[in-house]
C-alpha atoms as a PDB file:
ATOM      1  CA  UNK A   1     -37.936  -6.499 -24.308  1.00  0.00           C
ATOM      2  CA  UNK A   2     -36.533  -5.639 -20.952  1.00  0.00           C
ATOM      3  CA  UNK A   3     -38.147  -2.893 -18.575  1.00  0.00           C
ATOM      4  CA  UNK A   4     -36.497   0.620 -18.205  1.00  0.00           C
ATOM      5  CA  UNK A   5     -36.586  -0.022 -14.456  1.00  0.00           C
ATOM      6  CA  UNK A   6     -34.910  -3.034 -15.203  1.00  0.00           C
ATOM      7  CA  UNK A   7     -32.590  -2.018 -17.709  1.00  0.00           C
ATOM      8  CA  UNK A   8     -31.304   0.991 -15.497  1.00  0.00           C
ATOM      9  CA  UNK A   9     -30.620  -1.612 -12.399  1.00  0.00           C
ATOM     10  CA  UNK A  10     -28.593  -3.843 -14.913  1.00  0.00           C
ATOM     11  CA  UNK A  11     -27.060  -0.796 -16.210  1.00  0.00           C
ATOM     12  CA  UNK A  12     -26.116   0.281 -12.613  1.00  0.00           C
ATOM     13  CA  UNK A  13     -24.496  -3.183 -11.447  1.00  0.00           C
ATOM     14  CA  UNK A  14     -22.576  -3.085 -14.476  1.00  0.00           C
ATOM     15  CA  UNK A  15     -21.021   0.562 -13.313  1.00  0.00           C
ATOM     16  CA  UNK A  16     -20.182  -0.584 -10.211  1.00  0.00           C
ATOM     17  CA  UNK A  17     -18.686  -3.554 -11.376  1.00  0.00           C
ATOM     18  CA  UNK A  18     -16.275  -1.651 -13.909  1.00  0.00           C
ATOM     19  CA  UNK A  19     -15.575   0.987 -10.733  1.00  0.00           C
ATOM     20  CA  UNK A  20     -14.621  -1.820  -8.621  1.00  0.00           C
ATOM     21  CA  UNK A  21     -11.968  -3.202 -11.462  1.00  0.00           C
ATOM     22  CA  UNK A  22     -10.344   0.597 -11.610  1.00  0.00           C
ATOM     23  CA  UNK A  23      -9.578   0.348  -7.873  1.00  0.00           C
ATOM     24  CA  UNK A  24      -6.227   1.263  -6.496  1.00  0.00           C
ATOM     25  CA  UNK A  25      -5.064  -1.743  -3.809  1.00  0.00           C
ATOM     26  CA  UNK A  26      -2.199  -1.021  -2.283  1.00  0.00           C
ATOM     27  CA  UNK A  27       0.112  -4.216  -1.060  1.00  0.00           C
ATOM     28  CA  UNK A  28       1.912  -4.250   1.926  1.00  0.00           C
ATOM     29  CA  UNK A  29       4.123  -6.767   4.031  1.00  0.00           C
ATOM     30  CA  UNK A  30       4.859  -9.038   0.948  1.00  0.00           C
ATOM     31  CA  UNK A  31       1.098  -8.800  -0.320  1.00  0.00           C
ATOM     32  CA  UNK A  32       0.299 -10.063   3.151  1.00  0.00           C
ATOM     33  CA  UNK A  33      -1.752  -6.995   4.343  1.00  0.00           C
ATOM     34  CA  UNK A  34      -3.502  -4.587   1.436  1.00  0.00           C
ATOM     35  CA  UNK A  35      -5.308  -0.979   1.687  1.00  0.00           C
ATOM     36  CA  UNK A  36      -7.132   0.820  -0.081  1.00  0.00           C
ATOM     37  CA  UNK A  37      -7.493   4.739   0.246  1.00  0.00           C
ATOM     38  CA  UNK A  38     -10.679   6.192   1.913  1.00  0.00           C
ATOM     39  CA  UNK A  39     -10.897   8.903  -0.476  1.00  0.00           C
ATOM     40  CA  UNK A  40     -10.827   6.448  -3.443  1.00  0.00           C
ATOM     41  CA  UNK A  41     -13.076   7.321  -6.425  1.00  0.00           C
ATOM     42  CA  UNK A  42     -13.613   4.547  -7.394  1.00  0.00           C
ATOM     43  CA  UNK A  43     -14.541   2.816  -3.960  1.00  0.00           C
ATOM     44  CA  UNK A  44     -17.117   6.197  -3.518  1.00  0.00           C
ATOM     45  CA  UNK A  45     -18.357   5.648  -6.523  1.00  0.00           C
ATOM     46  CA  UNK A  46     -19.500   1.053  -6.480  1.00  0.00           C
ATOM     47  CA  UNK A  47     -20.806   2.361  -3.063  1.00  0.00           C
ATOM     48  CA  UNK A  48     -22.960   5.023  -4.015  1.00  0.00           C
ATOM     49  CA  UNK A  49     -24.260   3.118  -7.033  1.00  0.00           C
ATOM     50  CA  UNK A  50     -24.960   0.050  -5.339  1.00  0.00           C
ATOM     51  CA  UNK A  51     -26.139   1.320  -1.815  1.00  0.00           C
ATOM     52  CA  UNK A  52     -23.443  -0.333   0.143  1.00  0.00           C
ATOM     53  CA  UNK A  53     -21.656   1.257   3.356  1.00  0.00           C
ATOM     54  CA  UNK A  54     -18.773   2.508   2.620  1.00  0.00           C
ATOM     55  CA  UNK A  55     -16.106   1.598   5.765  1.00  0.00           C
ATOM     56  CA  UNK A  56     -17.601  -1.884   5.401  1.00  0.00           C
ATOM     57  CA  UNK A  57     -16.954  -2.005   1.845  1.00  0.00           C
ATOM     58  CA  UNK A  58     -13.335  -1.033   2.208  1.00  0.00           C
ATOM     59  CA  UNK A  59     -13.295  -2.799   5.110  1.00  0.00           C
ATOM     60  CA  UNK A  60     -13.909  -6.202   3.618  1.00  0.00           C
ATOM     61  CA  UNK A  61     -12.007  -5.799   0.356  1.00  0.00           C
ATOM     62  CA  UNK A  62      -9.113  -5.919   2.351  1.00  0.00           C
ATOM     63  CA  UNK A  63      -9.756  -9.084   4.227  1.00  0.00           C
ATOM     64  CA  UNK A  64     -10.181 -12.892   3.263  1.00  0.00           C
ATOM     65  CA  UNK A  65     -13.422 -14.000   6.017  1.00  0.00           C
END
């Protein structure tokens, strides 16, 4: 009972979601400081799918505020 344009948003968010669990973090300074690489797939990929930026994105992943 749920619209194909609908479906295929829920089906996108859902894609992203799983990308964004597969993402390498990488700790540093005793987990104080993290990174994650530019040329992720991963990262490319939740951006693309949910129109996000993708230095911003990366950006504050990395940062508590």
């Amino acid at each position: 009972g749920v619209k194909e344009s609908h479906q295929m948003t829920i089906f996108r968010i859902i894609a992203a979601i799983l990308h964004l669990g597969n993402l390498k973090i990488q700790g540093e300074r005793d987990g104080e400081v993290c990174s994650i690489s530019s040329e992720d797939e991963h990262l490319n990929n939740f951006c693309s799918l949910l129109g996000v930026e993708h230095s911003q994105m990366q950006h504050w992943l990395c940062h508590r505020k």
